[in-house]
C-alpha atoms as a PDB file:
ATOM      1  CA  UNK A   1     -35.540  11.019  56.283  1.00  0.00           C
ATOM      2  CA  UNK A   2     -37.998  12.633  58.613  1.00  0.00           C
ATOM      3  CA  UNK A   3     -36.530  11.880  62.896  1.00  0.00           C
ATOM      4  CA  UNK A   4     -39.613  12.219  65.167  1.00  0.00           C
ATOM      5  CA  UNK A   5     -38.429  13.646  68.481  1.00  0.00           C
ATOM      6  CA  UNK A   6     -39.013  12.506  71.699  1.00  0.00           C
ATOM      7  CA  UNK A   7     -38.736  12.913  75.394  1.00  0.00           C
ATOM      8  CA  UNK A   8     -38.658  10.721  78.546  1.00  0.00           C
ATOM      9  CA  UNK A   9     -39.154  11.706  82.057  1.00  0.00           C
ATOM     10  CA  UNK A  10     -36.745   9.702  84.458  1.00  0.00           C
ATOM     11  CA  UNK A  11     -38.936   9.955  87.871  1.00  0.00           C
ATOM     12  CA  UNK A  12     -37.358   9.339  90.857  1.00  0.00           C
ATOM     13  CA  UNK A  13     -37.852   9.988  94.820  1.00  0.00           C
ATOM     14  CA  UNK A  14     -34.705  11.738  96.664  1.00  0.00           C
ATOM     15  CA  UNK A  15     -34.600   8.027  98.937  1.00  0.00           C
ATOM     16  CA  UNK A  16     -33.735   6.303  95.501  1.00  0.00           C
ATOM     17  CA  UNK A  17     -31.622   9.086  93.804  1.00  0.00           C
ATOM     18  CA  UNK A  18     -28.767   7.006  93.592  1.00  0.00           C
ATOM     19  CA  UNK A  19     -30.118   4.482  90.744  1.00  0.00           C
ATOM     20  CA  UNK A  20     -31.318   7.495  88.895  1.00  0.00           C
ATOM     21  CA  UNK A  21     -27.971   9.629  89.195  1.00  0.00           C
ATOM     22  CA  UNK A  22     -26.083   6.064  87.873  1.00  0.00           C
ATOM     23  CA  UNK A  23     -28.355   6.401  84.712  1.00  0.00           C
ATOM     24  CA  UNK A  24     -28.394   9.597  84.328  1.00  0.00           C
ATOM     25  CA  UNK A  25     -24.221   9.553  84.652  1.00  0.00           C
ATOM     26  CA  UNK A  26     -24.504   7.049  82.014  1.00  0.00           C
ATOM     27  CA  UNK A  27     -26.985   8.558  79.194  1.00  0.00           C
ATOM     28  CA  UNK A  28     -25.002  11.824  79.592  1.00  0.00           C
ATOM     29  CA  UNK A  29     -21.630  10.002  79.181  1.00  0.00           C
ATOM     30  CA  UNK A  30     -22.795   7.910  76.332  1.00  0.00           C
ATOM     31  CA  UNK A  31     -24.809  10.319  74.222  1.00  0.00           C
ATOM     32  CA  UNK A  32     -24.631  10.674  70.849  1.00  0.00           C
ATOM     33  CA  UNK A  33     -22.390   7.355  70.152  1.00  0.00           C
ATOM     34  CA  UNK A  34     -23.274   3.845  69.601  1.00  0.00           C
ATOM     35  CA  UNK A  35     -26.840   2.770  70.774  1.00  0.00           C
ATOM     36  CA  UNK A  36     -27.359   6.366  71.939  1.00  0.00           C
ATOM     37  CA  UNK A  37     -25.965   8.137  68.580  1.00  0.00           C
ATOM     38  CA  UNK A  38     -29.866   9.484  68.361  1.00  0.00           C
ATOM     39  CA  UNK A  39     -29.962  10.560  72.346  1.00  0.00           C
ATOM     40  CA  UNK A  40     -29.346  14.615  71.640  1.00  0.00           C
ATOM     41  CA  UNK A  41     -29.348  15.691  75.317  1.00  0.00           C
ATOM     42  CA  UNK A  42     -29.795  14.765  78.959  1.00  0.00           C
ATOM     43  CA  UNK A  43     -31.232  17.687  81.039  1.00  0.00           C
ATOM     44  CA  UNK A  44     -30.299  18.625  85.099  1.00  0.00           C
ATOM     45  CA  UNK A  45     -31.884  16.130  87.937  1.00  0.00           C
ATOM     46  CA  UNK A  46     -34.071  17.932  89.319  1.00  0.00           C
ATOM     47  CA  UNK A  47     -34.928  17.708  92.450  1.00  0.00           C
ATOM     48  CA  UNK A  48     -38.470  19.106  93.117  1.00  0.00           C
ATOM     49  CA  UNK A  49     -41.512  19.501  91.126  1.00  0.00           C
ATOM     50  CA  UNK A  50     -41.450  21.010  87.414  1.00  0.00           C
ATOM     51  CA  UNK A  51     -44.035  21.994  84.885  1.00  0.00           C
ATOM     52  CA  UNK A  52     -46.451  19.493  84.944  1.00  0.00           C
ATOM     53  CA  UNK A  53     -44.329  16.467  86.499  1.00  0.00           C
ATOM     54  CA  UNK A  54     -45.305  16.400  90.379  1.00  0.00           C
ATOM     55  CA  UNK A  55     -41.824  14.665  91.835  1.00  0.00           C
ATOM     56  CA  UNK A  56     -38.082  14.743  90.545  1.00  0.00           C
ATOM     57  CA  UNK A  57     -36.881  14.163  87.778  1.00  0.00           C
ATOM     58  CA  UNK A  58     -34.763  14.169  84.623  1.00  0.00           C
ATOM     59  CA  UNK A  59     -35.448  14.458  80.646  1.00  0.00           C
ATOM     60  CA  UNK A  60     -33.668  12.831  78.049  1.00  0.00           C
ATOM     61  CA  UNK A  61     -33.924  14.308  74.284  1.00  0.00           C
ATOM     62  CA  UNK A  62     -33.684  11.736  71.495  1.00  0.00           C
ATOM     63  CA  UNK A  63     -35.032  10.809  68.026  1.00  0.00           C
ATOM     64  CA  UNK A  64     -37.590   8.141  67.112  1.00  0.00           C
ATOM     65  CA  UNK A  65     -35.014   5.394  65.789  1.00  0.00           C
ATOM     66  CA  UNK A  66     -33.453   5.447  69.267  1.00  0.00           C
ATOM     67  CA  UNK A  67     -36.762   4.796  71.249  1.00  0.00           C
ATOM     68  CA  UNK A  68     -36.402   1.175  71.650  1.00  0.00           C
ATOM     69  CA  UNK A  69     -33.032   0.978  73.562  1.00  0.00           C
ATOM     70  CA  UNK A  70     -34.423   3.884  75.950  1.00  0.00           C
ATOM     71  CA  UNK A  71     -37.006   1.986  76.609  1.00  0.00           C
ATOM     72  CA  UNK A  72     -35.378  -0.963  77.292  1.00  0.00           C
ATOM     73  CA  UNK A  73     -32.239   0.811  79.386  1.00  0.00           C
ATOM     74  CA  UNK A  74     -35.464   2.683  81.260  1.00  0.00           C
ATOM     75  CA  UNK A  75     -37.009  -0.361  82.152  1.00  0.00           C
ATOM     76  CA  UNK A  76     -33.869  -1.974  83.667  1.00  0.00           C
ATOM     77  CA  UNK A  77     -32.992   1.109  85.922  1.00  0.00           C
ATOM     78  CA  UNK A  78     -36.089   0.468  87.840  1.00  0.00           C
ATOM     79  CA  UNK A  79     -37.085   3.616  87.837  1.00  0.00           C
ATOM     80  CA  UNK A  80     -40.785   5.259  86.634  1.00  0.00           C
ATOM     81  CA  UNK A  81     -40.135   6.850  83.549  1.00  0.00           C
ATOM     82  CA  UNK A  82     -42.812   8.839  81.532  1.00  0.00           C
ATOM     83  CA  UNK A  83     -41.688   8.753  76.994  1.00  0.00           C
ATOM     84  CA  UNK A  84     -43.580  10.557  74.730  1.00  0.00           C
ATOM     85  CA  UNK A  85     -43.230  12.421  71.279  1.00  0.00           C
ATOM     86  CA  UNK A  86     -42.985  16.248  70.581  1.00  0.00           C
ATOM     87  CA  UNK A  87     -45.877  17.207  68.176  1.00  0.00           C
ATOM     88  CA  UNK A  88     -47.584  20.374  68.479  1.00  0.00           C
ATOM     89  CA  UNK A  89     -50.255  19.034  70.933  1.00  0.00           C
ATOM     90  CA  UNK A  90     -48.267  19.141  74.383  1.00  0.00           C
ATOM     91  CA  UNK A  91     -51.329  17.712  76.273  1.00  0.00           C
ATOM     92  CA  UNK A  92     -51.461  14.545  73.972  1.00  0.00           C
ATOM     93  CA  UNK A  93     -47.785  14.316  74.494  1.00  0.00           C
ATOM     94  CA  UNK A  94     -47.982  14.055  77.997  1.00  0.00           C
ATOM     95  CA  UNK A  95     -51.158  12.000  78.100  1.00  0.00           C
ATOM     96  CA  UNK A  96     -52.839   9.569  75.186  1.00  0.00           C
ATOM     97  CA  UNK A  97     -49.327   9.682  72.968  1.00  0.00           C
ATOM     98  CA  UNK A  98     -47.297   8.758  76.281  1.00  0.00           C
ATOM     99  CA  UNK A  99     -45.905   5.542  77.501  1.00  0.00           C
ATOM    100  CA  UNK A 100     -45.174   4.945  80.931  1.00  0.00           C
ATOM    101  CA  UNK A 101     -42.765   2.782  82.102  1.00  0.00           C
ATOM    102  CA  UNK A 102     -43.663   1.704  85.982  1.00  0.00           C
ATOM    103  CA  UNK A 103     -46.625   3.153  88.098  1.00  0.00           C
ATOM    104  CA  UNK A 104     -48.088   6.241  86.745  1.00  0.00           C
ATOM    105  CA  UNK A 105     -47.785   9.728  88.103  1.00  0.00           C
ATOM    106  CA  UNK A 106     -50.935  12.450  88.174  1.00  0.00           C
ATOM    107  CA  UNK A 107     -49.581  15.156  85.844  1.00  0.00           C
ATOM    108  CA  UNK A 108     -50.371  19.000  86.821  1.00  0.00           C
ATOM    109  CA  UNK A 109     -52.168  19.405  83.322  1.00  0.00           C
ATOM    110  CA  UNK A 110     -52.767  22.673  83.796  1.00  0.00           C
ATOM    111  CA  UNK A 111     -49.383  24.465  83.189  1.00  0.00           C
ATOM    112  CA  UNK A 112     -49.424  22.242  79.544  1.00  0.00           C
ATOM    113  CA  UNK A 113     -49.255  24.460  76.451  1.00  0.00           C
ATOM    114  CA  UNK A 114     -52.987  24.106  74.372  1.00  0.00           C
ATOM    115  CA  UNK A 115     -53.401  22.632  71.273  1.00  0.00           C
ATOM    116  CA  UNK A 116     -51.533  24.003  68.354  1.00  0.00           C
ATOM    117  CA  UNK A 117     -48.402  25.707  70.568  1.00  0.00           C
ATOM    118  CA  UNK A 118     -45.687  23.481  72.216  1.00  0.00           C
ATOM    119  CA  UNK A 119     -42.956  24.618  74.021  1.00  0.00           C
ATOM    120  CA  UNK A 120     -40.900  21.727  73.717  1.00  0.00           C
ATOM    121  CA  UNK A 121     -39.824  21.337  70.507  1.00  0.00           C
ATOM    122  CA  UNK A 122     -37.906  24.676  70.319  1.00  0.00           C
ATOM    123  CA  UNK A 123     -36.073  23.501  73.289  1.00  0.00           C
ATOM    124  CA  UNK A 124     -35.569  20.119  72.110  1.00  0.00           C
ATOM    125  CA  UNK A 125     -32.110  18.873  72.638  1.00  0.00           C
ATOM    126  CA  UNK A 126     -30.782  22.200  74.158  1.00  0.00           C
ATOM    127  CA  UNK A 127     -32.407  22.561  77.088  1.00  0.00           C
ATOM    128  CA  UNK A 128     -34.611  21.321  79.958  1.00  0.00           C
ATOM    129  CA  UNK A 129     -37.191  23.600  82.099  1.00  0.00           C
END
């Protein structure tokens, strides 16, 4: 059985950091059991711009099967949250393959890996920037 991998974005300003610390205490505590058995890893909050996201945030790793529960735990935090698969086409990823939860953000496009090369899927579930 083929697992698609994916990533979200968990966007948050430092005036609201506490609702995105209590989720991000959560996935991390609650990854890789029940409804987050397919959540592989929850990366640093981070609190400035990095690569091509222009305010904080965190990623989450996790496999396709999972994708609806994120979505739906994303959506009740409140907070703007940017999901999207790994292929090899890290602009599509971040832009016509996305789904964002909330308002979207203007992503720095430029620092995006071209067509055919992306970064993210050797660092998929072991590490973040």
């Amino acid at each position: 059985m083929h697992r698609a991998p994916y990533h979200a974005h968990v966007y948050y300003e430092l005036a609201n950091r506490d609702a995105a610390e209590r989720l991000h205490r959560r996935l991390e505590s609650e990854k890789g059991r029940g409804d987050f058995a397919s959540v592989v890893f929850v990366g640093e909050m981070r609190d400035a711009n990095m690569g091509p996201h222009p305010k904080p945030q965190f990623e989450v790793h996790f496999y396709d099967d999972a994708l609806p529960r994120i979505v739906e735990v994303l959506k009740a935090a409140g907070l703007q949250a940017l999901v999207h698969p790994l292929t090899d086409d890290d602009l599509a990823d971040h832009t016509s393959l996305a789904t964002w939860i909330g308002e979207p953000v203007i992503l720095d496009q430029s620092v995006l890996d071209p067509p055919g090369r992306n970064q993210g899927i050797a660092r998929f579930g072991k590490s973040d920037f």
